[in-house]
PDB file of N, CA and C in Angstrom:
ATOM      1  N   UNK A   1    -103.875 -19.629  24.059  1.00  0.00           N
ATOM      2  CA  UNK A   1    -102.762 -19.319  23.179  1.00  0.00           C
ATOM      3  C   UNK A   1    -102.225 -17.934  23.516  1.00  0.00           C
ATOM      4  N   UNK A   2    -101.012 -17.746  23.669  1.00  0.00           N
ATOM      5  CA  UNK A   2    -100.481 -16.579  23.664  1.00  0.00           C
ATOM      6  C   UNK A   2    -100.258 -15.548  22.816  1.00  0.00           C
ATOM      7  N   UNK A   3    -100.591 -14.146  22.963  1.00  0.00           N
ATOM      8  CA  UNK A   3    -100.759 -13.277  21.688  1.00  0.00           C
ATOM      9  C   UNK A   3     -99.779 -13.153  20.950  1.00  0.00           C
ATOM     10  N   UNK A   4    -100.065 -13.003  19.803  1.00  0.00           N
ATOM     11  CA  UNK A   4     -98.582 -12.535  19.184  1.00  0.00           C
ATOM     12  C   UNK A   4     -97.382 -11.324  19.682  1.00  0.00           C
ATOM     13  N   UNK A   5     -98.277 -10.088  19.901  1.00  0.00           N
ATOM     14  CA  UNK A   5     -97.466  -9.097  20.475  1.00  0.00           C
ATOM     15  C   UNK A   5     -96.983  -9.622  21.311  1.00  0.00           C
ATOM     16  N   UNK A   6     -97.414 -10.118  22.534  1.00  0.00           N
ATOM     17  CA  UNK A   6     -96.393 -10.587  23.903  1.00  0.00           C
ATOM     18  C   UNK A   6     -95.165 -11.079  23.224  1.00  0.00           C
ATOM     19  N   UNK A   7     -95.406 -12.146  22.087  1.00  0.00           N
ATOM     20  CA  UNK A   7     -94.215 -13.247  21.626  1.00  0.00           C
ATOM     21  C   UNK A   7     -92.677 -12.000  20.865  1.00  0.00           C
ATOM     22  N   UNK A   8     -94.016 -11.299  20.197  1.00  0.00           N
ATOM     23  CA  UNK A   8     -92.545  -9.906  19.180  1.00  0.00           C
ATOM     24  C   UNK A   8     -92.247  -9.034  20.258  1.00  0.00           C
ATOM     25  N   UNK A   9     -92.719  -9.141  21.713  1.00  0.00           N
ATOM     26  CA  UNK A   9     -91.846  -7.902  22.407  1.00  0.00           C
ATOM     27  C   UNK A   9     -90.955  -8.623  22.981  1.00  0.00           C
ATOM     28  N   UNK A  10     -91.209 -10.265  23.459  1.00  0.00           N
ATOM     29  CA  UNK A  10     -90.326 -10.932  23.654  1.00  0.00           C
ATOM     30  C   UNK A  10     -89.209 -11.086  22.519  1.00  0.00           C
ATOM     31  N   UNK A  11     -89.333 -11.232  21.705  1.00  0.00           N
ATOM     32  CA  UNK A  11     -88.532 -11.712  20.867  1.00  0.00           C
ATOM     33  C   UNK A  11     -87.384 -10.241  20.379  1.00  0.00           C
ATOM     34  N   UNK A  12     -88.303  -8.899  20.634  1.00  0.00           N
ATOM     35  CA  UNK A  12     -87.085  -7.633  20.395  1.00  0.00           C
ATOM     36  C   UNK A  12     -86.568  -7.716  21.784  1.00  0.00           C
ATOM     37  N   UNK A  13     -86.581  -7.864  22.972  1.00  0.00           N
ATOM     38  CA  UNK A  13     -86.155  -7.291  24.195  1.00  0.00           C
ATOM     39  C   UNK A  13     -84.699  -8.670  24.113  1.00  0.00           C
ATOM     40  N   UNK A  14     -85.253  -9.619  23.889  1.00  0.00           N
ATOM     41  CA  UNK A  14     -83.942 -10.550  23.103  1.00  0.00           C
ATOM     42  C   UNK A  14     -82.819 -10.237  21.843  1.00  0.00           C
ATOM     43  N   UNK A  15     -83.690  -9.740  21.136  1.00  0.00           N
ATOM     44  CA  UNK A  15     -82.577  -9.517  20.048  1.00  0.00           C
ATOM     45  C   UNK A  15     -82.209  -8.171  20.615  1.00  0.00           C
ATOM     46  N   UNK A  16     -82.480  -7.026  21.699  1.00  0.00           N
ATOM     47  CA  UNK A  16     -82.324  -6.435  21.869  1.00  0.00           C
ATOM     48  C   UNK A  16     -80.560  -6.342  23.047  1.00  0.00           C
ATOM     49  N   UNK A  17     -80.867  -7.443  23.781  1.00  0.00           N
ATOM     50  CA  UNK A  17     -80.056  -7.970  24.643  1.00  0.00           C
ATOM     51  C   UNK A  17     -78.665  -8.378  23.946  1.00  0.00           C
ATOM     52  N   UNK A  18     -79.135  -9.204  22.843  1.00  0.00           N
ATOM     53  CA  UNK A  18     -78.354  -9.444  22.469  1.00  0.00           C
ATOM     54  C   UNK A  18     -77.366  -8.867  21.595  1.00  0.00           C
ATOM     55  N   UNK A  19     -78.038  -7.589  20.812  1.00  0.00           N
ATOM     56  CA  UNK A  19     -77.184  -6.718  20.442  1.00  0.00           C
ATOM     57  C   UNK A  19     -76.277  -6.265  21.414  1.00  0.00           C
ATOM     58  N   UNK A  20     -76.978  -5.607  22.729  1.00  0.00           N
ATOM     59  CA  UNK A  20     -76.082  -4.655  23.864  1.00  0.00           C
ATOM     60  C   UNK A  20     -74.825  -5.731  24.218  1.00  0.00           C
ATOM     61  N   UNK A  21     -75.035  -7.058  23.944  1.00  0.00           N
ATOM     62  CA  UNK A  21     -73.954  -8.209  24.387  1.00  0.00           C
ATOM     63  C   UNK A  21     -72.924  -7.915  23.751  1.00  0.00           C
ATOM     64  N   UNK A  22     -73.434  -8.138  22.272  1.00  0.00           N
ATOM     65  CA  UNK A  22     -72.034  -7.921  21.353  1.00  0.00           C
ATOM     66  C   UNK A  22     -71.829  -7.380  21.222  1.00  0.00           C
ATOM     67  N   UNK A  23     -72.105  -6.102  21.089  1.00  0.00           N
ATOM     68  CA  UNK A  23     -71.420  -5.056  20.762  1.00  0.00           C
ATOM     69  C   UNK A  23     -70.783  -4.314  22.275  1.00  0.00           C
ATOM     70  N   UNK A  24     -71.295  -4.748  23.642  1.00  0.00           N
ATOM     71  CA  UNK A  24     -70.097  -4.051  24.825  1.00  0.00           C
ATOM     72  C   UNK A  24     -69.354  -5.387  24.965  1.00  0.00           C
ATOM     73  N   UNK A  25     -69.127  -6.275  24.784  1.00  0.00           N
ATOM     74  CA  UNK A  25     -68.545  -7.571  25.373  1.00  0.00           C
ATOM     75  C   UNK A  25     -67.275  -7.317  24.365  1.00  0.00           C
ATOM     76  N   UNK A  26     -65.991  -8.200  25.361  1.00  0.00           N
ATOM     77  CA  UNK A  26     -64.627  -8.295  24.991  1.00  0.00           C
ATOM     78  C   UNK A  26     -63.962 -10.046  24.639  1.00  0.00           C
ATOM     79  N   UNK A  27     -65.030 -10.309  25.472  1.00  0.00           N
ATOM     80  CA  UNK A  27     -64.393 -11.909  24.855  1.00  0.00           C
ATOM     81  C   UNK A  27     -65.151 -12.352  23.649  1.00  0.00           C
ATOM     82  N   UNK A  28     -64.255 -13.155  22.801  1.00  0.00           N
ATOM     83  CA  UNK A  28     -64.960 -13.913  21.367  1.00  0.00           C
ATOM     84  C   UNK A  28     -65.893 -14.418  21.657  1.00  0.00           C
ATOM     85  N   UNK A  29     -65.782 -15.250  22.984  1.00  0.00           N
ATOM     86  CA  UNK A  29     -67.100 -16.850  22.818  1.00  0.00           C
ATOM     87  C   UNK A  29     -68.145 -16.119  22.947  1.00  0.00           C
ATOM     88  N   UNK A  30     -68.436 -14.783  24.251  1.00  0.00           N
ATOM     89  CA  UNK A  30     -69.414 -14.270  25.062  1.00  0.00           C
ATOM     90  C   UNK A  30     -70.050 -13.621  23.358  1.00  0.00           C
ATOM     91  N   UNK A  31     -69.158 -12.964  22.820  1.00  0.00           N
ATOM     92  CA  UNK A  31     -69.881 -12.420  21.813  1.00  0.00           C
ATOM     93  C   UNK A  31     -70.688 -12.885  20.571  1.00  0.00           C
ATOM     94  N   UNK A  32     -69.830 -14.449  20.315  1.00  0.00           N
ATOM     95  CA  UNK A  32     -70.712 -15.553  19.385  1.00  0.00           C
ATOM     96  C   UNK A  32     -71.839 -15.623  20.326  1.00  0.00           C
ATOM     97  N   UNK A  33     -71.913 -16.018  21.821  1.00  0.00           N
ATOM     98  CA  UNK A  33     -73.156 -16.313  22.444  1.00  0.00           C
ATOM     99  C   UNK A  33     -74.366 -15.239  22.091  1.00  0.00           C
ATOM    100  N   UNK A  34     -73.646 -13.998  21.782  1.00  0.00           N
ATOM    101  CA  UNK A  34     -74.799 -12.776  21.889  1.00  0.00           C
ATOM    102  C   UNK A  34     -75.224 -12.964  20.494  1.00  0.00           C
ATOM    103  N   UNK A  35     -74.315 -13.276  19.872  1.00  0.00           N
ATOM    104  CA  UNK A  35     -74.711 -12.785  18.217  1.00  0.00           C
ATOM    105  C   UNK A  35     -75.926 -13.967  17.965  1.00  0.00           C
ATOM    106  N   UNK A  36     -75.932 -15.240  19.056  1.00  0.00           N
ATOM    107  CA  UNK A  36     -76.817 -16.586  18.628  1.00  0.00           C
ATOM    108  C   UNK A  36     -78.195 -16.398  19.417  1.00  0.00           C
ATOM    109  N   UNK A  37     -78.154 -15.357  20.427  1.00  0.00           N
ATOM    110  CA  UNK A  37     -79.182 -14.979  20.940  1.00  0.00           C
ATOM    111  C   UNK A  37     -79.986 -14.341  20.082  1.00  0.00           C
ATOM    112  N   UNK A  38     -78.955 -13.187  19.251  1.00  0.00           N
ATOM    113  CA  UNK A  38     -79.748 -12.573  18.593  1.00  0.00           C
ATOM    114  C   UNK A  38     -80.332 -12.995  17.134  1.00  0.00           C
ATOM    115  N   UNK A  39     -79.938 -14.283  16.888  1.00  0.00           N
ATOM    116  CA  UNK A  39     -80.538 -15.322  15.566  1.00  0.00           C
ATOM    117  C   UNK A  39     -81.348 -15.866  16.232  1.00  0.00           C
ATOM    118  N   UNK A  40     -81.602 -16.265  17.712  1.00  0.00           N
ATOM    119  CA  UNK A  40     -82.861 -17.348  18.350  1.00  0.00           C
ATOM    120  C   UNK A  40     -84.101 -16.488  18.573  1.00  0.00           C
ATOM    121  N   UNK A  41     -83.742 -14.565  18.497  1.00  0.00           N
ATOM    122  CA  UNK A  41     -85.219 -13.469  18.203  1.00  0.00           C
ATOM    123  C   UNK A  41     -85.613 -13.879  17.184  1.00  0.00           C
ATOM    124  N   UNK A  42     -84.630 -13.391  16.417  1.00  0.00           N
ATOM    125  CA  UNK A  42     -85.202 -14.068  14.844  1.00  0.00           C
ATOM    126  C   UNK A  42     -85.983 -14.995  14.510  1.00  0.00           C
ATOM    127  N   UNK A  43     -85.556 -15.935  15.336  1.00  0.00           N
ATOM    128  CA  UNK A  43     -86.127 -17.180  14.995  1.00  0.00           C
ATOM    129  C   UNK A  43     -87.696 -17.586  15.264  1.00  0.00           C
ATOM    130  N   UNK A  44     -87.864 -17.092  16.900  1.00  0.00           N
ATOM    131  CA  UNK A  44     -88.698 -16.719  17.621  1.00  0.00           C
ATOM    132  C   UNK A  44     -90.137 -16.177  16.639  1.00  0.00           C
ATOM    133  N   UNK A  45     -89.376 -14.822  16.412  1.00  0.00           N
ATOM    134  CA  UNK A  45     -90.469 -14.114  15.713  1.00  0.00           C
ATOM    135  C   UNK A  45     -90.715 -14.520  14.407  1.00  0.00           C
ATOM    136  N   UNK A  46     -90.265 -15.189  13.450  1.00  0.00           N
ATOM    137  CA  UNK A  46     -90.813 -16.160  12.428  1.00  0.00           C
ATOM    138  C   UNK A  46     -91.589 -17.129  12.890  1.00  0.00           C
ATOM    139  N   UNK A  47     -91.237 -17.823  14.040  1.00  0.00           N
ATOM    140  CA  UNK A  47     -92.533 -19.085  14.644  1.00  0.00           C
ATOM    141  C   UNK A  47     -93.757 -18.100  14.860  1.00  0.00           C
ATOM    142  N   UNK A  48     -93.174 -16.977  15.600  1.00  0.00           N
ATOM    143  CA  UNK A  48     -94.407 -16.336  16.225  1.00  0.00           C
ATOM    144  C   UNK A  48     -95.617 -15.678  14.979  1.00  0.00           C
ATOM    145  N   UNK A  49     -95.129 -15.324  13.588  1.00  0.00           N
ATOM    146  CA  UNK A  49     -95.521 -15.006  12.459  1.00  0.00           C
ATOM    147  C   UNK A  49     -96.013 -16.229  12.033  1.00  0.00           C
ATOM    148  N   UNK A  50     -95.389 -17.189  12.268  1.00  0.00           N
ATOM    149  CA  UNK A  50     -95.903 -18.151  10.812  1.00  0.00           C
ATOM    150  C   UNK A  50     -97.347 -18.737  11.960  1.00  0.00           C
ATOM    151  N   UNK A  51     -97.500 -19.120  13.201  1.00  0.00           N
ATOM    152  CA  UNK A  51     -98.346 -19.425  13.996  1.00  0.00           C
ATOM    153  C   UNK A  51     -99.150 -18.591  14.267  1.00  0.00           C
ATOM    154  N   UNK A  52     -99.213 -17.409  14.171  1.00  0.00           N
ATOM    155  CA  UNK A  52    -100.448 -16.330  13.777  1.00  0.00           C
ATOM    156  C   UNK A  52    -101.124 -16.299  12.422  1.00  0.00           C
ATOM    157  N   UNK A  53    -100.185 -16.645  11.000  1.00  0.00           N
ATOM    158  CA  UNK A  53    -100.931 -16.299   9.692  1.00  0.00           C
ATOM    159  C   UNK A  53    -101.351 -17.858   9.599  1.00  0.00           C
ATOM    160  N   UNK A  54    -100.903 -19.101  10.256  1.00  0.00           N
ATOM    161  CA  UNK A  54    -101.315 -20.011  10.218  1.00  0.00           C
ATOM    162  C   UNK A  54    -100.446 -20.822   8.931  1.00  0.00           C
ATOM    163  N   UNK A  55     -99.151 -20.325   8.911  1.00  0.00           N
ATOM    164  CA  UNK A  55     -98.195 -20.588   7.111  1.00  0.00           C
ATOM    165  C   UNK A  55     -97.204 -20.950   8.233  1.00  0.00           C
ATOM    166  N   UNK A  56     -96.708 -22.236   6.995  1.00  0.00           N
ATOM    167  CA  UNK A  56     -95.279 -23.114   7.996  1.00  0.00           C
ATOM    168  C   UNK A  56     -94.187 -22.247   7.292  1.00  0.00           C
ATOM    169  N   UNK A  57     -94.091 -21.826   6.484  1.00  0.00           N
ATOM    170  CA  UNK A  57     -93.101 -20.804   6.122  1.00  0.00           C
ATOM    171  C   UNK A  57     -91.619 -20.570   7.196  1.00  0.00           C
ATOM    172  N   UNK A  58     -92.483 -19.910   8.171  1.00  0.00           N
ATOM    173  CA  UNK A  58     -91.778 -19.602   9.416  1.00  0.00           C
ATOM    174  C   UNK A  58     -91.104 -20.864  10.205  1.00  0.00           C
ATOM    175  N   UNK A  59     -91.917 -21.561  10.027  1.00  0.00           N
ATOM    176  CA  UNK A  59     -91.194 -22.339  10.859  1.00  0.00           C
ATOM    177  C   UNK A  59     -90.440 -23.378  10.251  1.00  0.00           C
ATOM    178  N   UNK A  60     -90.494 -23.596   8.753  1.00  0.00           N
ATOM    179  CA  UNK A  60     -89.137 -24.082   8.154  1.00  0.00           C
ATOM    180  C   UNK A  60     -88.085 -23.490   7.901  1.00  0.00           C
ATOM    181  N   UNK A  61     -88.437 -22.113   8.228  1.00  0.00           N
ATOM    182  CA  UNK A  61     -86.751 -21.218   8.057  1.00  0.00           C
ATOM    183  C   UNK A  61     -86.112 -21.465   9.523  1.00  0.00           C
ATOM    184  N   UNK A  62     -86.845 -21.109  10.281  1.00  0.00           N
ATOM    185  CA  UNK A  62     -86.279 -21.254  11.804  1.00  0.00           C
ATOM    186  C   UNK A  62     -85.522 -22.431  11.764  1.00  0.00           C
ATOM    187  N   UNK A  63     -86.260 -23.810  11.306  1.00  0.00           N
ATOM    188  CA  UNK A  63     -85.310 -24.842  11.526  1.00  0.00           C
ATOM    189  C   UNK A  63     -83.871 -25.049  11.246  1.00  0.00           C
ATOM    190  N   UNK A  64     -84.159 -24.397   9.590  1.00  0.00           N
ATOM    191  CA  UNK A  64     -83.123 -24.472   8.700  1.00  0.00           C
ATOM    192  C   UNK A  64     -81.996 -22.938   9.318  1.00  0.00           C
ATOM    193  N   UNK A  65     -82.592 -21.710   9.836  1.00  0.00           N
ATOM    194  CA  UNK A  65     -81.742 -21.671  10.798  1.00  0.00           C
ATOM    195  C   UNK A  65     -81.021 -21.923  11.873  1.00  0.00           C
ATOM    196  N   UNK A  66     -81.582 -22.703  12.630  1.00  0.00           N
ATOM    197  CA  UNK A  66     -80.769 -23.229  13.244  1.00  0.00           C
ATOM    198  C   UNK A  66     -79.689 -24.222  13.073  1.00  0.00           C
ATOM    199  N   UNK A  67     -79.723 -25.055  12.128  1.00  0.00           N
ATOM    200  CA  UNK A  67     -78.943 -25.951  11.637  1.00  0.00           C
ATOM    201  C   UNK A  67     -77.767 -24.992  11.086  1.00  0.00           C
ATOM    202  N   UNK A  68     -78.073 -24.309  10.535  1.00  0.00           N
ATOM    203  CA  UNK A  68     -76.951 -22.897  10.147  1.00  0.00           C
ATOM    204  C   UNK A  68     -76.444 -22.776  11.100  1.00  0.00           C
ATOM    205  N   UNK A  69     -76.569 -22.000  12.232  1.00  0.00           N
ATOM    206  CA  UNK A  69     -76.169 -21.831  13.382  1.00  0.00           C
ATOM    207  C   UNK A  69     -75.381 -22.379  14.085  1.00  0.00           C
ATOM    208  N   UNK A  70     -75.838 -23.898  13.714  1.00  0.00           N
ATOM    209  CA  UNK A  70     -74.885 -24.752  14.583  1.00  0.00           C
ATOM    210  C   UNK A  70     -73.482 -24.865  14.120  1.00  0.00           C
ATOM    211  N   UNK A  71     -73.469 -24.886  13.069  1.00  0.00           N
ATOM    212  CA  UNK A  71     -72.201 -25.001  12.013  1.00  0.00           C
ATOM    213  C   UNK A  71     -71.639 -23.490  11.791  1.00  0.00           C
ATOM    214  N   UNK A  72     -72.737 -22.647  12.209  1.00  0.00           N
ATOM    215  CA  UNK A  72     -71.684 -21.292  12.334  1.00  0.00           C
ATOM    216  C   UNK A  72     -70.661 -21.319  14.021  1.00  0.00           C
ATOM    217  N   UNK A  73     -71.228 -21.649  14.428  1.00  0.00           N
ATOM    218  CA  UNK A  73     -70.663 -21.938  15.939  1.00  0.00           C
ATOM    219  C   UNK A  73     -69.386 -23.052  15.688  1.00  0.00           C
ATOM    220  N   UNK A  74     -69.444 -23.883  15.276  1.00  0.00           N
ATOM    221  CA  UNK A  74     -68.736 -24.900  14.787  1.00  0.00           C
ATOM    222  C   UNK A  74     -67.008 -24.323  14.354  1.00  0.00           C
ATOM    223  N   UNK A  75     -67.794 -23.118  13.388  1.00  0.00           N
ATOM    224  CA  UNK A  75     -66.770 -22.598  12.564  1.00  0.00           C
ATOM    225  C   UNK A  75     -66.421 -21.479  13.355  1.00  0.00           C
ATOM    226  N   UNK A  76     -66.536 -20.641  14.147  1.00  0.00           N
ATOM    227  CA  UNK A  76     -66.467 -19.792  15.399  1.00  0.00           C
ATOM    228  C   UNK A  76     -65.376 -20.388  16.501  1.00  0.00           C
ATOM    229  N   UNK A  77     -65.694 -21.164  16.763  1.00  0.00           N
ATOM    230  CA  UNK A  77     -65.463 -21.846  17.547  1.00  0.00           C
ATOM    231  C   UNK A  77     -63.843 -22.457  17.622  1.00  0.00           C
ATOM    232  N   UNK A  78     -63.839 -22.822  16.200  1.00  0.00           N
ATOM    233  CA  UNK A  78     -62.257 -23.502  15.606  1.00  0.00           C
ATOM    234  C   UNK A  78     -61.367 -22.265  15.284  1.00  0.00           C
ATOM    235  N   UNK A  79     -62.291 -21.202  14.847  1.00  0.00           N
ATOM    236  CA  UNK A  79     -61.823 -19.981  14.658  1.00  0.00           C
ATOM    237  C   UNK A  79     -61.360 -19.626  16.258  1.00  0.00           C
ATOM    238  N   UNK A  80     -61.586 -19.657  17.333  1.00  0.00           N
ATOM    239  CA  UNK A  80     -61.164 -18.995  18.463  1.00  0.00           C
ATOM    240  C   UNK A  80     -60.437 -20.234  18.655  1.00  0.00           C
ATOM    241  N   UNK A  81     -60.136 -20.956  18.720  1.00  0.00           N
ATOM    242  CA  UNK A  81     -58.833 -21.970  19.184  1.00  0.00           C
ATOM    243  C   UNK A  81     -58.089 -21.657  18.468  1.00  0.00           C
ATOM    244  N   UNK A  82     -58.038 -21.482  16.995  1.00  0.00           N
ATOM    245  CA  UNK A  82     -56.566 -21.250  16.446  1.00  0.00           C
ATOM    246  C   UNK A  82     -56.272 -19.700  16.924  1.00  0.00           C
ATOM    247  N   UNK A  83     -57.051 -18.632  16.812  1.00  0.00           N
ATOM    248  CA  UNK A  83     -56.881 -17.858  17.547  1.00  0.00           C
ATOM    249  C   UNK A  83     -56.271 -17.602  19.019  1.00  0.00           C
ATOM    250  N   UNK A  84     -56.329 -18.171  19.925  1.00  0.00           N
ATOM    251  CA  UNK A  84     -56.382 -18.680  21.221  1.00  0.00           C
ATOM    252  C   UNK A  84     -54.985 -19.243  20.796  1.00  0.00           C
ATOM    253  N   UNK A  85     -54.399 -20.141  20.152  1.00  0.00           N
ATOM    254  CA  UNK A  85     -53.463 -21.540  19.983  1.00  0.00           C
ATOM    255  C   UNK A  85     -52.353 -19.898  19.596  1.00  0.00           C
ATOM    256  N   UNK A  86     -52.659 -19.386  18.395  1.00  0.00           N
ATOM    257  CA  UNK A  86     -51.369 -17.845  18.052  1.00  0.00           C
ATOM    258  C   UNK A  86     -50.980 -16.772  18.795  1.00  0.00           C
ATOM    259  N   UNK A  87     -52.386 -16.811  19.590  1.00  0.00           N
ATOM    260  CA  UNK A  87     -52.036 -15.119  20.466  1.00  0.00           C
ATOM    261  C   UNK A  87     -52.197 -15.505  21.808  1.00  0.00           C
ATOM    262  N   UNK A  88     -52.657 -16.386  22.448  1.00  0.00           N
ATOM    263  CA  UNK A  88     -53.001 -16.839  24.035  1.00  0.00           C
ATOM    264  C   UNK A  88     -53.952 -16.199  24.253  1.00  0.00           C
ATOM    265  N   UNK A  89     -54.571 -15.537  23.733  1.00  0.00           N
ATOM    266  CA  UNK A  89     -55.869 -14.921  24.052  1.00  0.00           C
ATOM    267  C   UNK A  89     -56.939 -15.041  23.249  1.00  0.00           C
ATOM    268  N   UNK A  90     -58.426 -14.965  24.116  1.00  0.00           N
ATOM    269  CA  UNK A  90     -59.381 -14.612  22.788  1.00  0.00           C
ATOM    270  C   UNK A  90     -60.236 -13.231  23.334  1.00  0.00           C
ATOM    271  N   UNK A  91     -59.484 -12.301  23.817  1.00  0.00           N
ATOM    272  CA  UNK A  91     -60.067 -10.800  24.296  1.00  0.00           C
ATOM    273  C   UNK A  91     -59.849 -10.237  22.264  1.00  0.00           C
ATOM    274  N   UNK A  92     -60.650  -9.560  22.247  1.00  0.00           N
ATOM    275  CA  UNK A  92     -60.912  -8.961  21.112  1.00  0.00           C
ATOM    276  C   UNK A  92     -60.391  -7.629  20.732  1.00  0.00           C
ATOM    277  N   UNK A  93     -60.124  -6.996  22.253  1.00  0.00           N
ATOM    278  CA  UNK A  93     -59.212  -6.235  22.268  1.00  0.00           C
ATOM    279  C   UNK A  93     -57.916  -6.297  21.873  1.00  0.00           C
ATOM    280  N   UNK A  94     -57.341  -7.227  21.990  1.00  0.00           N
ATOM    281  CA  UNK A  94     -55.747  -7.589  22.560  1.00  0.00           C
ATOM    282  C   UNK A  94     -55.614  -8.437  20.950  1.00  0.00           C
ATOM    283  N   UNK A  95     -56.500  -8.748  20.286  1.00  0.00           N
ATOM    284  CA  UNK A  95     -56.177  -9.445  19.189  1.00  0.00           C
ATOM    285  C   UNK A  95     -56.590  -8.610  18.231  1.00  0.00           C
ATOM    286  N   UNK A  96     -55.375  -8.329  16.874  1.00  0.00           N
ATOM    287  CA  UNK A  96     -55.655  -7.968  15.661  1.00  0.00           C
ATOM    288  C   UNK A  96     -55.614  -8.283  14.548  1.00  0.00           C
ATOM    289  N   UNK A  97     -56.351  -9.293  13.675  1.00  0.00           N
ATOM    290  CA  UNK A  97     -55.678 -10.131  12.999  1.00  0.00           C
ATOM    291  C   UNK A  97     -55.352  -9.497  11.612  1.00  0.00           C
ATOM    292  N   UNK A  98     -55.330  -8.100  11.662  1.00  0.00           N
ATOM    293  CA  UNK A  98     -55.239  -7.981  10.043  1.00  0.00           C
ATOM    294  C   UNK A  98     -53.401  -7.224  10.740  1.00  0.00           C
ATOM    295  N   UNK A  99     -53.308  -7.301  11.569  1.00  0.00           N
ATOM    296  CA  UNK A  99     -51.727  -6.325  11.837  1.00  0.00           C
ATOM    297  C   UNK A  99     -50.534  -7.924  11.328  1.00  0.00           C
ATOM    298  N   UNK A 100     -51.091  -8.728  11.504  1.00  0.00           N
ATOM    299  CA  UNK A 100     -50.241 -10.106  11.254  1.00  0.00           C
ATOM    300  C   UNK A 100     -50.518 -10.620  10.001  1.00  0.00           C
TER     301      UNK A 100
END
């Protein structure tokens, strides 16, 4: 079995990544991708908790996050097409939606 620490340094050097994503990245999708990386640390390190204290805890939130997730993407997603469909772009730069 693999230790826990290995699993939580894995799981920050991910959510870690995935912060540096979203927050330097300019396109919408790249940045939903970072922001879902950084919910799959999360996620990670609740399995990795609940499989060390030996409590499913963890690993019914993970699920039930992810199912979140998917439907946040869902809604992301429709959000950058109509976006995309008004301005021709989805650079984050170039779009402001509170000036309209």
């Amino acid at each position: 079995m693999i230790d826990p620490a290995w699993v939580s340094g894995l799981a920050a050097i991910l959510f870690i990544i995935g912060l540096w994503g979203a927050l330097s990245r300019k396109n919408a999708i790249v940045v939903l991708m970072c922001i879902e990386l950084m919910l799959n640390a999360v996620n990670l390190q609740f399995v990795a908790a609940a499989t060390h204290w030996g409590d499913v805890n963890g690993w019914v939130y993970a699920v039930f996050a992810i199912a979140i997730a998917a439907a946040e993407v869902a809604i992301g997603l429709a959000i950058f097409l109509s976006m995309y469909n008004q301005h021709e772009t989805i650079s984050l730069d170039e779009v402001n939606l509170l000036k309209n």
